[in-house]
C-alpha atoms as a PDB file:
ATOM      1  CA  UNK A   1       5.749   8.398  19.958  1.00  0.00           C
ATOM      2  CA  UNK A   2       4.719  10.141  16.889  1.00  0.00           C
ATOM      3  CA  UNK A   3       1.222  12.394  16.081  1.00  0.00           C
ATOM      4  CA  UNK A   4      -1.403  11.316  13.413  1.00  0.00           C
ATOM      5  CA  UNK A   5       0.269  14.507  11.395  1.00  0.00           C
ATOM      6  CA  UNK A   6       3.381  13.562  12.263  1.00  0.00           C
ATOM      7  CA  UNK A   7       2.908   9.943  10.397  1.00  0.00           C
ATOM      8  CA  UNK A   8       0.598  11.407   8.204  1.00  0.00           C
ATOM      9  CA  UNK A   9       3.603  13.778   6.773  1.00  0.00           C
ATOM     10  CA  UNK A  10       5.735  10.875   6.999  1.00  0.00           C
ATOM     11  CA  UNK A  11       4.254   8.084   5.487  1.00  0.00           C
ATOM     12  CA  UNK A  12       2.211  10.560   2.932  1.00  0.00           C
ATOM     13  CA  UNK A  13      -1.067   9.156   3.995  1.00  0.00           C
ATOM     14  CA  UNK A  14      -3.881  11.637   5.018  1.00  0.00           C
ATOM     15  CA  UNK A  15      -5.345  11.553   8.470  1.00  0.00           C
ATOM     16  CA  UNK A  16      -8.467  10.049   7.288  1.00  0.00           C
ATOM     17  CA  UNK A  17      -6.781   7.583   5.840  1.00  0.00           C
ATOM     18  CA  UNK A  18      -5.049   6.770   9.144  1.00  0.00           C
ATOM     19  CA  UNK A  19      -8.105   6.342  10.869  1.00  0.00           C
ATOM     20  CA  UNK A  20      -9.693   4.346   8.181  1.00  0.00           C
ATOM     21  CA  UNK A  21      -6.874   1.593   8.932  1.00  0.00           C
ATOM     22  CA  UNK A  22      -7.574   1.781  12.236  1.00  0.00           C
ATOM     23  CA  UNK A  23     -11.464   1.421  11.780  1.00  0.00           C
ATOM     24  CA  UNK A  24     -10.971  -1.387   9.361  1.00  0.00           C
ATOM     25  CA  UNK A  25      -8.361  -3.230  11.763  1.00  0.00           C
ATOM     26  CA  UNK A  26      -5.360  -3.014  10.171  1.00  0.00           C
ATOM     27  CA  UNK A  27      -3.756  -0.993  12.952  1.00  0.00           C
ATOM     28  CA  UNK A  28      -4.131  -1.578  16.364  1.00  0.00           C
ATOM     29  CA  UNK A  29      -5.763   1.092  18.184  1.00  0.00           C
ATOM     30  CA  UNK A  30      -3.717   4.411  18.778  1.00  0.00           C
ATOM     31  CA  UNK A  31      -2.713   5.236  22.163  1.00  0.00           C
ATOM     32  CA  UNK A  32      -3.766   8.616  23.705  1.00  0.00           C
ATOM     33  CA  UNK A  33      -2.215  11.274  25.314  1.00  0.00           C
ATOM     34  CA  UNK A  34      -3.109  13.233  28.003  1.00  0.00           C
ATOM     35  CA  UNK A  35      -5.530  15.334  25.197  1.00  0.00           C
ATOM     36  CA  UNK A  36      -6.828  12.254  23.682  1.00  0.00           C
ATOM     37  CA  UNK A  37      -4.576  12.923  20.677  1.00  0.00           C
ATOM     38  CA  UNK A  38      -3.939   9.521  19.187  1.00  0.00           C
ATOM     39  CA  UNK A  39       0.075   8.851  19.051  1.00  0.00           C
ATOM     40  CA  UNK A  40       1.965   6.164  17.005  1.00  0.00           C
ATOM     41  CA  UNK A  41       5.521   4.441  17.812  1.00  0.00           C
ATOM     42  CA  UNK A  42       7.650   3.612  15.333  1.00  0.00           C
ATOM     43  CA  UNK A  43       7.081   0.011  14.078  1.00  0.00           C
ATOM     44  CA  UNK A  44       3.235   1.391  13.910  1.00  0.00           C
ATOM     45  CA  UNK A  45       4.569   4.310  11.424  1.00  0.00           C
ATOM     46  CA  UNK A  46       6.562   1.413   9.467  1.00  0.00           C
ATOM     47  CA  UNK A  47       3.430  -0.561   9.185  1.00  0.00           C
ATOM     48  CA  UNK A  48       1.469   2.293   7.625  1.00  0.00           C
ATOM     49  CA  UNK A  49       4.054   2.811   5.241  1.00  0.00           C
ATOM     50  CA  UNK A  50       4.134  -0.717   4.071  1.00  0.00           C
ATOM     51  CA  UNK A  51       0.061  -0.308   4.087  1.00  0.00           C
ATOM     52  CA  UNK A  52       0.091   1.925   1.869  1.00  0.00           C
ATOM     53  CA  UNK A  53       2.820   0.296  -0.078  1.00  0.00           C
ATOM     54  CA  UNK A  54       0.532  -2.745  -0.898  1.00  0.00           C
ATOM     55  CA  UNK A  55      -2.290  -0.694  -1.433  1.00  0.00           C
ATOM     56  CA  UNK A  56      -0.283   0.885  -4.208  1.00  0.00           C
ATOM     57  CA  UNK A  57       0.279  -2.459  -5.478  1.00  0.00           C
ATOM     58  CA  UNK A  58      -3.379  -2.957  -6.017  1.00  0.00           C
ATOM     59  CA  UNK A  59      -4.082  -4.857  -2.360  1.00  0.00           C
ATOM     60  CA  UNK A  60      -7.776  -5.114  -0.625  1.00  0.00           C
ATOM     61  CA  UNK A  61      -7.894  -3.541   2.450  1.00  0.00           C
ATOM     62  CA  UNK A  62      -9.683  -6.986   3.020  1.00  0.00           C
ATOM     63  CA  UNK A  63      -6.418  -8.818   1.904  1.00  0.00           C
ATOM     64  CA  UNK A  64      -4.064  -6.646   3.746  1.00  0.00           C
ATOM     65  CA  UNK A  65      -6.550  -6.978   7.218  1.00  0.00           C
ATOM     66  CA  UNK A  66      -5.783 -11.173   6.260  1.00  0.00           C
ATOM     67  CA  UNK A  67      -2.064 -10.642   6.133  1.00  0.00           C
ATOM     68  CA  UNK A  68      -2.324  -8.406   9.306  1.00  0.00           C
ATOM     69  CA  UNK A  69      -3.836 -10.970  11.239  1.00  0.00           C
ATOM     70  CA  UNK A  70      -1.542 -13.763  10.287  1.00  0.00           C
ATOM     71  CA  UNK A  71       1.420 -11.283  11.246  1.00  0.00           C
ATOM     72  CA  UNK A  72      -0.484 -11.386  14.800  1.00  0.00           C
ATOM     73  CA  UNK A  73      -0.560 -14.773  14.864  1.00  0.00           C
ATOM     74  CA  UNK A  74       3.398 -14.953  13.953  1.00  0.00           C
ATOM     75  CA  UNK A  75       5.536 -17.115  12.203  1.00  0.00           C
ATOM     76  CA  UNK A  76       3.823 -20.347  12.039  1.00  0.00           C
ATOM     77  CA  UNK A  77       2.349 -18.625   9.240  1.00  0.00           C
ATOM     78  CA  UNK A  78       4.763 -17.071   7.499  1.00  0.00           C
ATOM     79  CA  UNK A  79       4.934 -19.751   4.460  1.00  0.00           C
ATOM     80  CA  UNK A  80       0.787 -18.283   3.760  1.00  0.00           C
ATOM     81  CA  UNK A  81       2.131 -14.528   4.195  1.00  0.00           C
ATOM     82  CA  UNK A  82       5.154 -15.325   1.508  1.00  0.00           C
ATOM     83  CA  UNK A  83       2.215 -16.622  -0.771  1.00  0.00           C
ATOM     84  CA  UNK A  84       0.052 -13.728  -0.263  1.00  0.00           C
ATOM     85  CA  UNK A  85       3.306 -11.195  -1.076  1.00  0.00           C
ATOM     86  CA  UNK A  86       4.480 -13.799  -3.730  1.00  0.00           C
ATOM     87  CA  UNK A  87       0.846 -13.276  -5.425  1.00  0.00           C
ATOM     88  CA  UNK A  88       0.905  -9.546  -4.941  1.00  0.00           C
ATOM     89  CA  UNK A  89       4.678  -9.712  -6.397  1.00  0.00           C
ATOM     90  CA  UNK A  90       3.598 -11.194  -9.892  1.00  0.00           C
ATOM     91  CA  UNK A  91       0.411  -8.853  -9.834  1.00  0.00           C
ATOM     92  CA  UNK A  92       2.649  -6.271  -9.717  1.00  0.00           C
ATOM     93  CA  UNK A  93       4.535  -7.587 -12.163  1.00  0.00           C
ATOM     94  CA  UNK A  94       2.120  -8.480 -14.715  1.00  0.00           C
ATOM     95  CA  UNK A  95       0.549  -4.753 -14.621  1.00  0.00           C
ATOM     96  CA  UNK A  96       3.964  -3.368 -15.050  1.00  0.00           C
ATOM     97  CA  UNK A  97       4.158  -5.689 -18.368  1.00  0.00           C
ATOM     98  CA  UNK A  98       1.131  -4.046 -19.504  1.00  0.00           C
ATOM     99  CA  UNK A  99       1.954  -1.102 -18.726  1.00  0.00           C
ATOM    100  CA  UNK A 100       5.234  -1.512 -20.876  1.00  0.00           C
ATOM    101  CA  UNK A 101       3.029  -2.902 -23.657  1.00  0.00           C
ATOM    102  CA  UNK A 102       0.863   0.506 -23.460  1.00  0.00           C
ATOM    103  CA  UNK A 103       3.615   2.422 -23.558  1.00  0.00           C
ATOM    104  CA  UNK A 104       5.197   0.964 -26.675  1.00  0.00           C
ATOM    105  CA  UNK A 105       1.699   1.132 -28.449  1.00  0.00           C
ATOM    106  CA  UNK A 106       1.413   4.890 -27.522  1.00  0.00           C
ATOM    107  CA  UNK A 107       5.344   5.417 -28.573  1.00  0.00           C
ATOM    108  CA  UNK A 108       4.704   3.882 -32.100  1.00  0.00           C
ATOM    109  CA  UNK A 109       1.669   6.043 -32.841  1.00  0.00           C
ATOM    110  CA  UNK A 110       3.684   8.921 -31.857  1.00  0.00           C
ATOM    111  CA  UNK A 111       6.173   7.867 -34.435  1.00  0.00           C
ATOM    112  CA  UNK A 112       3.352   7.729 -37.164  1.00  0.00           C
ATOM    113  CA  UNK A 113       1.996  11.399 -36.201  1.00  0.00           C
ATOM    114  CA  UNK A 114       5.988  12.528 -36.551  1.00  0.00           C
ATOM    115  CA  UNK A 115       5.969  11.133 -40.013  1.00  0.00           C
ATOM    116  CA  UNK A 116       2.505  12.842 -40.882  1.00  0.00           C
ATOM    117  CA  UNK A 117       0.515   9.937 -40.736  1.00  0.00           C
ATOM    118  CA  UNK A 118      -3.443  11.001 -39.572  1.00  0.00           C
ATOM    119  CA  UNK A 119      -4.077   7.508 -38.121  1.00  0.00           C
END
């Protein structure tokens, strides 16, 4: 069993952050130690880190409470969680395109400003 810092230094979330999941529901609550000191297992840890995985992908905390409870529910619905991850897959995807795009925008006016172009 691991320590809020302890999966906080891990998974590179902050405290609050941990407890924000847990207010929100996307984490079961922690158990407690003898000094009330919340303490995460393993899987819990691996959770977080895939929380804040889709959050980095641009996920709701509302979306990623949905696919939490249809992980409690279990594999009669996995085919909705592959369309939820599918969907969050060509999000990602389409904001990396963009991203690209910018990129080569910013690259060709850096070309002009080498060549003394002012525009």
């Amino acid at each position: 069993m691991f320590t809020i810092g302890h999966v906080a230094k891990e998974t590179g979330l902050n405290i609050g952050a941990i407890r924000f999941y847990e207010r929100k529901g996307l984490l079961e609550p922690a158990a407690r130690n003898e000094q009330n000191n919340r303490l995460y297992s393993e899987h819990e840890l691996n959770w977080l880190v895939f929380i804040k995985c889709l959050r980095e992908t641009g996920m709701s905390v509302e979306d990623i409470k949905q696919y939490y409870e249809m992980v409690k529910t279990g594999t009669a619905t996995l085919p909705e969680r592959i369309k939820l991850i599918q969907e969050q897959k060509q999000k990602l995807l389409d904001d990396i395109e963009e991203k690209k795009q910018q990129l080569v925008h910013l690259e060709h006016k850096l070309d002009r400003y080498y060549r003394g172009e002012n525009y």
